[in-house]
C-alpha atoms as a PDB file:
ATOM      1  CA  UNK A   1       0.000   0.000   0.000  1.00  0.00           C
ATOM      2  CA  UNK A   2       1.452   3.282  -0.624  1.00  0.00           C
ATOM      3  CA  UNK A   3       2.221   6.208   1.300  1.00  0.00           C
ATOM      4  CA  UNK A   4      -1.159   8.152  -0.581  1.00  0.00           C
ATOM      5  CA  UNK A   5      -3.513   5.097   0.252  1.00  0.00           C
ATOM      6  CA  UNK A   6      -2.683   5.168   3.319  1.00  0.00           C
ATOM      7  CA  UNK A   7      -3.915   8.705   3.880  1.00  0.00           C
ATOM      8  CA  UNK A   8      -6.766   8.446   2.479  1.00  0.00           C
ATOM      9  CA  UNK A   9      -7.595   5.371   5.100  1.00  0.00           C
ATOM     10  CA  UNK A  10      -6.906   7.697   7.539  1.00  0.00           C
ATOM     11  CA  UNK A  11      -7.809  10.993   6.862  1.00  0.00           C
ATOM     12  CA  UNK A  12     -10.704  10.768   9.596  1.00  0.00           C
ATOM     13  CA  UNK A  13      -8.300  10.595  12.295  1.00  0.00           C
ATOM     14  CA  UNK A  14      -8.036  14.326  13.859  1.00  0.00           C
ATOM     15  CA  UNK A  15      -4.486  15.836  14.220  1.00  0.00           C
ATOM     16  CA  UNK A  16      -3.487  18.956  15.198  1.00  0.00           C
ATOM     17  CA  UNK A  17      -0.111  21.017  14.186  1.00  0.00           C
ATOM     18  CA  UNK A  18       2.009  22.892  15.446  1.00  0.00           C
ATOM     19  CA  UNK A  19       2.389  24.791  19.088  1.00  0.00           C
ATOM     20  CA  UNK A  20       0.594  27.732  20.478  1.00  0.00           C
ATOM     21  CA  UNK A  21       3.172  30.984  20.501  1.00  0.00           C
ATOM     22  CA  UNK A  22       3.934  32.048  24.215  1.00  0.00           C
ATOM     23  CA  UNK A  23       4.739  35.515  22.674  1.00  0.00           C
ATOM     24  CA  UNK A  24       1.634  38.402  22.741  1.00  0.00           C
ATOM     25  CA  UNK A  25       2.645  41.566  21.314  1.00  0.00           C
ATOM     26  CA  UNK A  26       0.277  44.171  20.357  1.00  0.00           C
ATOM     27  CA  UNK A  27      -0.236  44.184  17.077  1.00  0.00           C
ATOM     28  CA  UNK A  28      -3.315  45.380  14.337  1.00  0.00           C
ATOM     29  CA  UNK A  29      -6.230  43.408  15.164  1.00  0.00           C
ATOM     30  CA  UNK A  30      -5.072  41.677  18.432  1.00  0.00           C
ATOM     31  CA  UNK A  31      -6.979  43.683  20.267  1.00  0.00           C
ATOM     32  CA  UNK A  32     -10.162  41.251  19.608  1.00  0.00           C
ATOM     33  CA  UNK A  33      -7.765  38.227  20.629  1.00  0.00           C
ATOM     34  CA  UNK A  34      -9.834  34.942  21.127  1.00  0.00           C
ATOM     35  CA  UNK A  35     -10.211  33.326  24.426  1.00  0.00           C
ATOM     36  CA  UNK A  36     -11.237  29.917  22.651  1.00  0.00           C
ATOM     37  CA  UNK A  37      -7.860  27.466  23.879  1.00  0.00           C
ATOM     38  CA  UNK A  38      -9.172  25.123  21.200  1.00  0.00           C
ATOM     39  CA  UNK A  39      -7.711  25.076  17.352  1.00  0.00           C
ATOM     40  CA  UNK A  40      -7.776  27.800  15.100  1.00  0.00           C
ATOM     41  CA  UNK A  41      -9.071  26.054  12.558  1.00  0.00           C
ATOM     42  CA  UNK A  42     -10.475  22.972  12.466  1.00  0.00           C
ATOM     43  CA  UNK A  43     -11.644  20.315   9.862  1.00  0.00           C
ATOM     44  CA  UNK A  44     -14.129  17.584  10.991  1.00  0.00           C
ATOM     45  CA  UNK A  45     -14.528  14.751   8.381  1.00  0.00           C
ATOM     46  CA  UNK A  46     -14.635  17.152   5.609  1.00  0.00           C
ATOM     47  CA  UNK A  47     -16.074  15.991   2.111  1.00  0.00           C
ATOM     48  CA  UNK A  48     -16.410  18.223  -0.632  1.00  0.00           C
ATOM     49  CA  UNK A  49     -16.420  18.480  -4.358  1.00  0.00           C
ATOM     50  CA  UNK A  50     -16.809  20.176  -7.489  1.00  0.00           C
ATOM     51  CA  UNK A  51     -18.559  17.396  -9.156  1.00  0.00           C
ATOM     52  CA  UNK A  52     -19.755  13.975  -8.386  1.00  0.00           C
ATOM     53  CA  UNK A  53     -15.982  13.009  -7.763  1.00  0.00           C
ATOM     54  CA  UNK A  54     -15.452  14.338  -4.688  1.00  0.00           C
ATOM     55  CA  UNK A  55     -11.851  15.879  -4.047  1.00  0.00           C
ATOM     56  CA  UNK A  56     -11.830  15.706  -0.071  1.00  0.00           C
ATOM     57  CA  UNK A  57     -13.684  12.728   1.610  1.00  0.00           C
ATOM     58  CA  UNK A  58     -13.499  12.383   5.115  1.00  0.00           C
ATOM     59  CA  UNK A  59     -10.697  14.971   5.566  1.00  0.00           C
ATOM     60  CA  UNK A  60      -9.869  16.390   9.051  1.00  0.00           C
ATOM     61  CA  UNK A  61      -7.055  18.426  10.464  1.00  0.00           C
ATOM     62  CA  UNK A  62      -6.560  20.711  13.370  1.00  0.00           C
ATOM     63  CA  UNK A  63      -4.102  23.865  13.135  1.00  0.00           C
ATOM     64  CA  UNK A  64      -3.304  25.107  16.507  1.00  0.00           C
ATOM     65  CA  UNK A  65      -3.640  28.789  17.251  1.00  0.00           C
ATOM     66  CA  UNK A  66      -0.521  30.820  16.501  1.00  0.00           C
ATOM     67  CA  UNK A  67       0.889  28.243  14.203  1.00  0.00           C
ATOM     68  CA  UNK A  68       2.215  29.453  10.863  1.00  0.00           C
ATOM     69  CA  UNK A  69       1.159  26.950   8.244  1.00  0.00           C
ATOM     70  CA  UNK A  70       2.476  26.052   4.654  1.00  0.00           C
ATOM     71  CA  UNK A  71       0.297  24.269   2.075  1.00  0.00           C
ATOM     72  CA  UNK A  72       1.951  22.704  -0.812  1.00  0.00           C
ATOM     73  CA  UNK A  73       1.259  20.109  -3.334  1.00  0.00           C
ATOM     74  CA  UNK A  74       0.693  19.976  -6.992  1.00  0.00           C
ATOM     75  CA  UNK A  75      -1.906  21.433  -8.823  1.00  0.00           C
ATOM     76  CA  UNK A  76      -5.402  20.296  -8.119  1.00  0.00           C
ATOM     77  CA  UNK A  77      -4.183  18.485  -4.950  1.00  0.00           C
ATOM     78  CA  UNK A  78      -7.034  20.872  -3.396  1.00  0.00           C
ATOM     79  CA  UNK A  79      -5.472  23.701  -1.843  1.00  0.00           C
ATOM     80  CA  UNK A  80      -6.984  26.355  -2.723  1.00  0.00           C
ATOM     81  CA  UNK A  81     -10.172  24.681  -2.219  1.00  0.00           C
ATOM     82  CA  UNK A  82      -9.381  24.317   1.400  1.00  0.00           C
ATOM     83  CA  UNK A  83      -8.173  27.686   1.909  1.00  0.00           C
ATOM     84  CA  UNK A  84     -11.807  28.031   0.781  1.00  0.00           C
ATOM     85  CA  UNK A  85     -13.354  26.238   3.148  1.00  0.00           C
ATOM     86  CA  UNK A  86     -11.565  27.648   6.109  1.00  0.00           C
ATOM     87  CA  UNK A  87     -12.615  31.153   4.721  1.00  0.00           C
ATOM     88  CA  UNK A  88     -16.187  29.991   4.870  1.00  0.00           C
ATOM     89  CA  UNK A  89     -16.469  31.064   0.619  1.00  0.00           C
ATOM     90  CA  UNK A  90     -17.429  27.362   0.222  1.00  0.00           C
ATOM     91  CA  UNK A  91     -19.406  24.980   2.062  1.00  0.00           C
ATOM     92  CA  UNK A  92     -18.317  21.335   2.826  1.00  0.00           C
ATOM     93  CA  UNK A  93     -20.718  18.605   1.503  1.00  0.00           C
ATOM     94  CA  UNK A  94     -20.695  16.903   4.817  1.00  0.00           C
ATOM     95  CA  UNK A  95     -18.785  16.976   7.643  1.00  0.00           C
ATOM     96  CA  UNK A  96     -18.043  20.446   9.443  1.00  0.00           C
ATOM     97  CA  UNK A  97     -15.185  23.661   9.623  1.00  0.00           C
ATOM     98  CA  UNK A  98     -14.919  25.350  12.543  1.00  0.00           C
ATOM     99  CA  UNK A  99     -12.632  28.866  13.437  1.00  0.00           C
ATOM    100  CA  UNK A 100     -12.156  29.493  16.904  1.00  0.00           C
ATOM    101  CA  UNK A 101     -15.105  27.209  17.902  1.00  0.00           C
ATOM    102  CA  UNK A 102     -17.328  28.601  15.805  1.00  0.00           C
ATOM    103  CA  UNK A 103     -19.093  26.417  13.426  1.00  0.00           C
ATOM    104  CA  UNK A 104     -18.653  28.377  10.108  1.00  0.00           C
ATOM    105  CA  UNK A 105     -22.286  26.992   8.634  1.00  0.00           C
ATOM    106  CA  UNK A 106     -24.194  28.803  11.717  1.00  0.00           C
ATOM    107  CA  UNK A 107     -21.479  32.022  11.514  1.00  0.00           C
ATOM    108  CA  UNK A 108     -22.677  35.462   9.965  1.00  0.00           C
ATOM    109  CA  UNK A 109     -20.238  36.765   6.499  1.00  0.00           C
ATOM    110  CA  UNK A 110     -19.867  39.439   8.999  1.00  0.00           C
ATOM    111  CA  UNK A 111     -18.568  37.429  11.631  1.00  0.00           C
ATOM    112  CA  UNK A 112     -16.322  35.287   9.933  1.00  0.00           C
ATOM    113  CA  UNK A 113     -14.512  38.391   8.695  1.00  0.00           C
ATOM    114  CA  UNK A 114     -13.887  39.705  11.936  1.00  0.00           C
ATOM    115  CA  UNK A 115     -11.837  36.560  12.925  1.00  0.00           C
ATOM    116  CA  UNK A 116     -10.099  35.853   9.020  1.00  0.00           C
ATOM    117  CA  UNK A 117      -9.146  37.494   6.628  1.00  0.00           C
ATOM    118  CA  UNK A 118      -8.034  36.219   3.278  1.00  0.00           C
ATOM    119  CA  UNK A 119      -4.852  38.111   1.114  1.00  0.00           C
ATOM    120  CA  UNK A 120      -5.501  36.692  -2.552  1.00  0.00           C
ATOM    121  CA  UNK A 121      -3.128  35.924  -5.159  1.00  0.00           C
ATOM    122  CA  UNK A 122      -4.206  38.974  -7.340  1.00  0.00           C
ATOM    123  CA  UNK A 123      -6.226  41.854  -6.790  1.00  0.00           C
ATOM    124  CA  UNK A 124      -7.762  43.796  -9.843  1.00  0.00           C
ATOM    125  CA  UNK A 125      -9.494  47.166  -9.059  1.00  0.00           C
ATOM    126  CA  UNK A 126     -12.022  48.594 -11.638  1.00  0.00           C
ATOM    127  CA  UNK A 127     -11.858  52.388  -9.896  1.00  0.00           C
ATOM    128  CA  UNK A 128      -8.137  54.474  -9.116  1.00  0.00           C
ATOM    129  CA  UNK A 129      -9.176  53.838  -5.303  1.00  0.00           C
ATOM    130  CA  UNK A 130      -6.643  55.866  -3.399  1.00  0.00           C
ATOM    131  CA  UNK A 131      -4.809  53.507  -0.785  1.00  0.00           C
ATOM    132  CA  UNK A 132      -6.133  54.669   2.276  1.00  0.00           C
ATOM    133  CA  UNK A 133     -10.004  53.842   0.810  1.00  0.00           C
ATOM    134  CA  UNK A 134      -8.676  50.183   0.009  1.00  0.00           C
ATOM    135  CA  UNK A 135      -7.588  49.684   3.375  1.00  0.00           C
ATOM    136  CA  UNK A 136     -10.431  51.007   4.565  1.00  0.00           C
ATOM    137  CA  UNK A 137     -12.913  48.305   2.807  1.00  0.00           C
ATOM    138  CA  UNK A 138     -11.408  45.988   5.609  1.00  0.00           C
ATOM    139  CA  UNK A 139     -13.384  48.008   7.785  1.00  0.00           C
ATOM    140  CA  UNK A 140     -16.324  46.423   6.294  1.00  0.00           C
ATOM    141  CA  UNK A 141     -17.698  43.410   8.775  1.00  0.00           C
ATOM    142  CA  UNK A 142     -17.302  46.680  11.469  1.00  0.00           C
ATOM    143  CA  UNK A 143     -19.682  48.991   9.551  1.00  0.00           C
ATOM    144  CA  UNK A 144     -23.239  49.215   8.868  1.00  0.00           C
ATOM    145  CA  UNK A 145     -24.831  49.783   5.780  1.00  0.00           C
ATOM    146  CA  UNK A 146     -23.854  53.440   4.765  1.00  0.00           C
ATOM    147  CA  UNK A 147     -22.213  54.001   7.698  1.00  0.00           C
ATOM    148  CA  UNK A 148     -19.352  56.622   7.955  1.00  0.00           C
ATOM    149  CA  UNK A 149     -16.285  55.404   9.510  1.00  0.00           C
ATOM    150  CA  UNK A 150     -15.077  56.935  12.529  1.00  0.00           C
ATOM    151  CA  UNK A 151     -12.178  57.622  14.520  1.00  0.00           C
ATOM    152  CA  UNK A 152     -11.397  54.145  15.624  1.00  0.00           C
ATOM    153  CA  UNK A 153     -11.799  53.053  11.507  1.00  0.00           C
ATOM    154  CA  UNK A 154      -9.289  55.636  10.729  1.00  0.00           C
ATOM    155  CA  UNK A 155      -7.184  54.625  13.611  1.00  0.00           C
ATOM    156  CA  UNK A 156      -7.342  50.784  12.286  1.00  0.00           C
ATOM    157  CA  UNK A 157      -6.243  51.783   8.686  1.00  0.00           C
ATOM    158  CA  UNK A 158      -3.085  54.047  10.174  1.00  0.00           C
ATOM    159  CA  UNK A 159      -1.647  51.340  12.350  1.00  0.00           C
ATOM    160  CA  UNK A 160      -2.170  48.872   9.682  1.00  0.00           C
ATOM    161  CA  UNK A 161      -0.342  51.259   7.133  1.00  0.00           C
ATOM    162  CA  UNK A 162       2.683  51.618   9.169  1.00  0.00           C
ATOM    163  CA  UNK A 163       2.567  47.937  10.319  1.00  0.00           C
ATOM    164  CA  UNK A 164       3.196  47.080   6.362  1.00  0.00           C
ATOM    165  CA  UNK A 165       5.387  50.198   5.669  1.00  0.00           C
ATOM    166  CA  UNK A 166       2.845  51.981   3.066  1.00  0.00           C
ATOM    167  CA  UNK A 167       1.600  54.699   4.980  1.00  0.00           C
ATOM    168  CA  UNK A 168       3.769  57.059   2.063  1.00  0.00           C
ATOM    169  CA  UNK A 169       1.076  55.245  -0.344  1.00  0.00           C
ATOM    170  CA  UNK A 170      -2.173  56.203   1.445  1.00  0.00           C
ATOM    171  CA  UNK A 171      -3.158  58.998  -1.401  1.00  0.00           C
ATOM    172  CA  UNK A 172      -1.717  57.387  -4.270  1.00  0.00           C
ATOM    173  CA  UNK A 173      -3.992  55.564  -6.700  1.00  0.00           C
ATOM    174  CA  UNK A 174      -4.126  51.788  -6.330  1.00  0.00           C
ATOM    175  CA  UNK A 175      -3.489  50.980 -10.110  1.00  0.00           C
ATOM    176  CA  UNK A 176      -0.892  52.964 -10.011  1.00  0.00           C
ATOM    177  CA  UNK A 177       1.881  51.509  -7.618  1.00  0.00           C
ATOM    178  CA  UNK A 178       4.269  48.272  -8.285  1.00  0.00           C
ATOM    179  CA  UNK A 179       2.503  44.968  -7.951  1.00  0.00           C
ATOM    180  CA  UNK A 180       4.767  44.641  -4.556  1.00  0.00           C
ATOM    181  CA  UNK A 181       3.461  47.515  -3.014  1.00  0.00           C
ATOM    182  CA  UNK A 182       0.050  46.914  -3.813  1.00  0.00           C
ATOM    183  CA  UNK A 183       0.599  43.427  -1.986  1.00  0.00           C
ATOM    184  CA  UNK A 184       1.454  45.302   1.449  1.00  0.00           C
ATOM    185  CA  UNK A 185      -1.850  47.369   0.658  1.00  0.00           C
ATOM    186  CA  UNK A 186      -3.687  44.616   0.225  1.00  0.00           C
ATOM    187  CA  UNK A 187      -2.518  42.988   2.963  1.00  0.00           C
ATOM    188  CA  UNK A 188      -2.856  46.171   4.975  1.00  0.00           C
ATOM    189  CA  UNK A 189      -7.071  45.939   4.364  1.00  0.00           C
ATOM    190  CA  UNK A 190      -7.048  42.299   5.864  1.00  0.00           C
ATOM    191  CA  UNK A 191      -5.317  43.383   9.075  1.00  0.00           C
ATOM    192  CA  UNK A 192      -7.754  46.426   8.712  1.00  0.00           C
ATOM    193  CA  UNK A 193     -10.068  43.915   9.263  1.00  0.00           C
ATOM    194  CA  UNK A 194      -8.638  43.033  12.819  1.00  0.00           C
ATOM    195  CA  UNK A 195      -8.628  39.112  12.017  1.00  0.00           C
ATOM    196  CA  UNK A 196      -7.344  36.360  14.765  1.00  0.00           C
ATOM    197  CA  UNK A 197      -6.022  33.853  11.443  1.00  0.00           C
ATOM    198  CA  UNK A 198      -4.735  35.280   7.875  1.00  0.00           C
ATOM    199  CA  UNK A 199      -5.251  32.779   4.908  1.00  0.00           C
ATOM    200  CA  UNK A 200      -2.910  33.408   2.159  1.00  0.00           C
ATOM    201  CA  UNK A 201      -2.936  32.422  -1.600  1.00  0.00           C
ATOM    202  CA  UNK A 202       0.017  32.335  -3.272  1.00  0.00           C
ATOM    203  CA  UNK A 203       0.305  36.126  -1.805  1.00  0.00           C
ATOM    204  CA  UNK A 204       3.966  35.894  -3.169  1.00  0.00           C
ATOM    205  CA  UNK A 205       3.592  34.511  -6.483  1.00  0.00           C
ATOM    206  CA  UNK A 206       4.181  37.304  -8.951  1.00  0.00           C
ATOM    207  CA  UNK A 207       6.566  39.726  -7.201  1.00  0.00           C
ATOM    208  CA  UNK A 208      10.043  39.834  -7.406  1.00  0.00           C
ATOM    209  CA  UNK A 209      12.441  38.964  -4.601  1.00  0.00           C
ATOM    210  CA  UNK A 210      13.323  41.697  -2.904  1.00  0.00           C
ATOM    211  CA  UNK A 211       9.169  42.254  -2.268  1.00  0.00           C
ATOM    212  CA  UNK A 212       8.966  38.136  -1.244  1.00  0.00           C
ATOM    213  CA  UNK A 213      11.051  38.818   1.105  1.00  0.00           C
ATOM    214  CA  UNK A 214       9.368  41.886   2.477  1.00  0.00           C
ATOM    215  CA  UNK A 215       6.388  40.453   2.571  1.00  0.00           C
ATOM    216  CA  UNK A 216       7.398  37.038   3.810  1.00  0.00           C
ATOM    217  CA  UNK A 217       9.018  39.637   6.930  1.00  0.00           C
ATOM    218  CA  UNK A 218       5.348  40.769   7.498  1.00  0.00           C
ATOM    219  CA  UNK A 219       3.782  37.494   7.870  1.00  0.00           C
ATOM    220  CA  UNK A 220       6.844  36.461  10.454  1.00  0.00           C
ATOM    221  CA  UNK A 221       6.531  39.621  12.314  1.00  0.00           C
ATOM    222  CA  UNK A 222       2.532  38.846  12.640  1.00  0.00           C
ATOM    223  CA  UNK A 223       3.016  35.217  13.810  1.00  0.00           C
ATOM    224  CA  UNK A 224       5.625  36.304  16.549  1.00  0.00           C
ATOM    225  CA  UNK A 225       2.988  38.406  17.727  1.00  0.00           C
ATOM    226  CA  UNK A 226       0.515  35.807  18.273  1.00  0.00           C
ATOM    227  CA  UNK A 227      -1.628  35.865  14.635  1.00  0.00           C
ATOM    228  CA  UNK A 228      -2.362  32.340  12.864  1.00  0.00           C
ATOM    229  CA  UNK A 229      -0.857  32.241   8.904  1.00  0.00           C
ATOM    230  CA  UNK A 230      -1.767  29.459   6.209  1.00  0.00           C
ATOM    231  CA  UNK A 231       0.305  30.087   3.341  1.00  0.00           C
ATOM    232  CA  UNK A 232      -0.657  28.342   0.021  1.00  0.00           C
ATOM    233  CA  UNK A 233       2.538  28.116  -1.870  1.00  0.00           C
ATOM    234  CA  UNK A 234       3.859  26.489  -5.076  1.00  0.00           C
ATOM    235  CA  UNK A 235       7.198  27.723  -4.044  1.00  0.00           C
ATOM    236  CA  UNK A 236       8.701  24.688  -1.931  1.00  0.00           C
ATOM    237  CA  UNK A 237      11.523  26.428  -0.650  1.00  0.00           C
ATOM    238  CA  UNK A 238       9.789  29.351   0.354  1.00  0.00           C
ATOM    239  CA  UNK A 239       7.780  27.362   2.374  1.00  0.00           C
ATOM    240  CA  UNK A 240      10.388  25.543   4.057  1.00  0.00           C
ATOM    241  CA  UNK A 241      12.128  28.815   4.995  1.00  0.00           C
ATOM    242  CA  UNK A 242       9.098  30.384   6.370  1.00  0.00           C
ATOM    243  CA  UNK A 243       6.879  27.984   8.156  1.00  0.00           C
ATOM    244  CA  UNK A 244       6.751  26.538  11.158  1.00  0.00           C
ATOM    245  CA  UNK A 245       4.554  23.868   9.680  1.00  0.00           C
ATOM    246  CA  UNK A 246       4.289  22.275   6.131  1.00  0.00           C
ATOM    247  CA  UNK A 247       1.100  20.430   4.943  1.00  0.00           C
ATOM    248  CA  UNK A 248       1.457  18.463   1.797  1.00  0.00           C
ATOM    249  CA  UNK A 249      -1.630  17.325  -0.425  1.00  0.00           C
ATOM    250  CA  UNK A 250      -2.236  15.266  -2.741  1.00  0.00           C
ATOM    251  CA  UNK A 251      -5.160  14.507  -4.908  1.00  0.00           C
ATOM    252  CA  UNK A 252      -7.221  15.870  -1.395  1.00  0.00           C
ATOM    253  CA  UNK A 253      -5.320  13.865   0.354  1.00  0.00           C
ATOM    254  CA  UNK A 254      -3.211  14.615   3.501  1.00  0.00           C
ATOM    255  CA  UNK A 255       0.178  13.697   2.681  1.00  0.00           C
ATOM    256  CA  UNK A 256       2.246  14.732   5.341  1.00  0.00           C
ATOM    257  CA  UNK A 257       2.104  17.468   7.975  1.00  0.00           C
ATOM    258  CA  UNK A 258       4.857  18.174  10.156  1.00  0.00           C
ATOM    259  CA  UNK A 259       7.762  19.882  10.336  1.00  0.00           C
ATOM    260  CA  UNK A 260       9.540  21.075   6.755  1.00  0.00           C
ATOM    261  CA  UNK A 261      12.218  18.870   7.836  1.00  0.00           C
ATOM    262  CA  UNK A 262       9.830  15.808   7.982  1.00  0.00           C
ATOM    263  CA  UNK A 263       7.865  17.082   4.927  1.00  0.00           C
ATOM    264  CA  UNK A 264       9.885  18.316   2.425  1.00  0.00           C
ATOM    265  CA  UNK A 265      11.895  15.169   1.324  1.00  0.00           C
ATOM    266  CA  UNK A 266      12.850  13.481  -1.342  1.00  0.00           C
ATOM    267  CA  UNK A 267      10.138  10.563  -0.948  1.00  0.00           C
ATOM    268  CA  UNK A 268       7.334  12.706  -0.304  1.00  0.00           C
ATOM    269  CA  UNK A 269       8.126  14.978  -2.861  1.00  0.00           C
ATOM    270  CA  UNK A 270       8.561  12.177  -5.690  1.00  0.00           C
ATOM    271  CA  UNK A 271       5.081  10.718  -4.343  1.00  0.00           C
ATOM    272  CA  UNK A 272       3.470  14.010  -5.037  1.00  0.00           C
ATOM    273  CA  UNK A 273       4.677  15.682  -7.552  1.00  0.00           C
ATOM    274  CA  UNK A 274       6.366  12.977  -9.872  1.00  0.00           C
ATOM    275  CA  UNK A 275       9.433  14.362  -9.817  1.00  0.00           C
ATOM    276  CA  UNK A 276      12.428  13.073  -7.411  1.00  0.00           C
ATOM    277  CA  UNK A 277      14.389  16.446  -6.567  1.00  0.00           C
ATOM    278  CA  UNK A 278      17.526  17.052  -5.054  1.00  0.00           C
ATOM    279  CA  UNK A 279      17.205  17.907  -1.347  1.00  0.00           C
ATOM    280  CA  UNK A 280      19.844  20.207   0.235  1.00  0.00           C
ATOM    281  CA  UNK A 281      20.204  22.272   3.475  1.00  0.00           C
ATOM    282  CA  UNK A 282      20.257  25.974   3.364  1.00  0.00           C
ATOM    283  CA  UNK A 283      23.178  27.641   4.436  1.00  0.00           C
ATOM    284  CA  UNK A 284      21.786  29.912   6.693  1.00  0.00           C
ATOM    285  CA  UNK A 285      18.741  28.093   8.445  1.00  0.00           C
ATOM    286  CA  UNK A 286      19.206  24.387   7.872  1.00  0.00           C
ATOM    287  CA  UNK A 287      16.012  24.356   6.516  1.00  0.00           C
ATOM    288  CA  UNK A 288      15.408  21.551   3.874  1.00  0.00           C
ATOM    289  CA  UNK A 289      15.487  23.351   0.600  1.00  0.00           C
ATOM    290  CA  UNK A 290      15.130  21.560  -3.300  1.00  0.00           C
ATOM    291  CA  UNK A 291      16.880  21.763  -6.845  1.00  0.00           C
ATOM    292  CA  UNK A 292      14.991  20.337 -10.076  1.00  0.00           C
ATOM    293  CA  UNK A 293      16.992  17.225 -11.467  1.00  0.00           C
ATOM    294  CA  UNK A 294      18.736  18.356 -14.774  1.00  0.00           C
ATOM    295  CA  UNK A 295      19.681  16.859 -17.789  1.00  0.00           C
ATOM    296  CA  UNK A 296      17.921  15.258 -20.813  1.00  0.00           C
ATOM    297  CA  UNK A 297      17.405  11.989 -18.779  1.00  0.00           C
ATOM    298  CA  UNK A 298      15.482  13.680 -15.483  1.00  0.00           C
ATOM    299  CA  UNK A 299      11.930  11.406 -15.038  1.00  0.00           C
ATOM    300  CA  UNK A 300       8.743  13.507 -14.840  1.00  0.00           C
ATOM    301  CA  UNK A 301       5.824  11.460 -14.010  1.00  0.00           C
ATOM    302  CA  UNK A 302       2.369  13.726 -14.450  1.00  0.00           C
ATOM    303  CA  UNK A 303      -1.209  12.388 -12.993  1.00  0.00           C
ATOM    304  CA  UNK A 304      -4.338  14.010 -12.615  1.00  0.00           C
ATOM    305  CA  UNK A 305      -5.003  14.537  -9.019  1.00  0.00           C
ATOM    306  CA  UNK A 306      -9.079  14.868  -9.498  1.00  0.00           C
END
C-alpha cells in the first residue's frame, strides 16, 4: 500500500499542528484576541467536491492557534479549495469547519470576517481607489450599511499602514503603484479587518524577490505576535524557509504534515509531484530546501489529481 492510500484510510483521524506561541505583542487586530484554547481552525470529516468526484472525503485536520502553516502540493491536490473552506467562501458537503469554535455553517459573512481574513493571489481594481479607501474596505464586517467610519476606523487603517510600511502610499492611486506595493496594501485591508487567522494564496507569487522577502518579513513579524498564517505556496523552498509547519496534499489527500524537515523530502516529494528532486540544506537556516533534477534523462511522471 502506498504512502497516498494510506492517507486516504486515515484521513478521519483528527491531528493537530504545530504549538501555540507564548509571545503576545500588540499588534493590528489583536486587540479582539480569542479566548477559545481550542484550534484555530479545524476540519471535521470534511467531504467536498466540485462534481460527483469528490476531491476531499473524510478529511480532518486541526491547526493550533498561533501556528504558521504552509500548504503545498501539486496542482489540483485541493489547496486552494481548502483555503476556501476555512474562509467559509465554500461549504463542505458533509462533515463540518470550525474557526475558533465557531461552526462556520451557523457564523454570519460578517462574523467570519472579523476573525479571518483572506490576502488573494491577485487583486484587480475597476476604480483608481486611493490607498487609504482600500484599506479602509477591511473596515467592512465593522460597519453598517452606509455608515461613515469613525475615529477608531481611521485609527485601524493608520496602524495597519505603518505595520506594512505603506503609509507614504495612502493617497496614491491603487493601479498605479508596483505589484509589490500593492501586496502590502492589500494585505494592509485584511489586518484592517482586525482578524485572529490570515489565509494566504500564493500572496507571493508574482513579485520579485526583494518584495517576497518583504512580505514574507510581514507574515513572520505577525506570527511572533501571536496571529495564525496558512500560506498556500507552489514555491517549496519558500515554504520551508518560512513555516513553522508544512502540509502536503495530494489529490485531497493529507500527505504529510509536520515539520519542513519531515515534509519536504525526497520521498514525499517524488510521491506528489512525480518528480524526485535534489534535497539540500540551506546555508543559513538548515532548513530543507530543493533543486529540479537536470539533464535530458530527469523522469517527470504527471497524474491528474481529481
Amino acid at each position: 500500500m502506498n504512502h497516498r492510500d494510506t492517507k486516504r484510510k486515515g484521513s478521519g483521524e483528527n491531528r493537530e499542528v504545530g504549538i501555540n506561541r507564548q509571545e503576545r505583542q500588540e499588534t493590528p487586530g489583536e486587540s479582539k484576541r480569542s479566548s477559545n484554547h481550542g484550534p484555530a481552525i479545524r476540519f471535521a470529516g470534511v467531504s467536498f467536491g466540485y462534481t460527483e468526484q469528490r476531491l476531499f472525503n473524510e478529511f480532518s485536520l486541526d491547526i493550533a492557534q498561533g501556528e504558521f502553516l504552509g500548504v503545498i502540493g501539486p496542482n489540483g491536490a485541493g489547496k486552494s479549495t481548502l483555503l476556501n473552506l476555512a474562509a467559509g467562501l465554500l461549504r463542505p458537503q458533509s462533515g463540518s469547519v470550525s474557526v475558533l469554535g465557531m461552526d462556520l455553517a451557523g457564523t454570519s459573512r460578517r462574523e467570519v470576517a472579523r476573525k479571518v481574513a483572506v490576502v488573494p493571489q491577485e487583486s484587480f481594481f475597476a476604480f483608481d481607489y486611493p490607498v487609504e479607501d482600500v484599506v479602509m474596505m477591511g473596515r467592512n464586517p465593522y460597519l453598517g450599511r452606509l455608515q461613515t467610519p469613525g475615529r477608531a476606523d481611521y485609527d485601524r487603517v493608520n496602524e495597519a499602514l505603518e505595520f506594512v510600511d505603506a503609509a507614504v502610499l495612502r493617497h496614491k492611486s491603487i493601479n498605479r503603484i508596483s505589484a509589490g506595493e500593492k501586496q502590502r496594501v492589500v494585505l494592509a485591508r485584511a489586518l484592517a479587518q482586525e482578524p485572529t487567522i490570515l489565509l494566504l494564496d500564493e500572496a507571493t507569487s508574482h513579485l520579485d524577490l526583494a518584495h517576497q522577502r518583504s512580505i514574507l518579513g510581514i507574515l513572520e513579524r505577525l506570527n511572533r505576535q501571536g496571529k495564525t498564517i496558512v500560506l498556500l505556496a507552489h514555491d517549496l523552498n519558500l515554504a520551508a524557509l518560512a513555516c513553522s509547519h508544512v502540509l502536503l496534499l495530494s489529490g485531497g489527500c493529507q500527505v504529510a504534515c509536520d515539520v519542513p524537515d519531515r515534509v519536504i523530502t525526497k520521498e514525499l516529494v517524488k510521491s506528489a509531484y512525480g518528480v524526485e528532486p535534489i534535497v539540500v540544506r540551506h546555508p543559513e537556516t538548515g532548513r530543507p530546501q530543493i533543486m529540479m533534477p537536470g539533464g535530458p534523462n530527469a523522469q517527470v511522471s504527471i497524474t491528474n489529481d481529481q
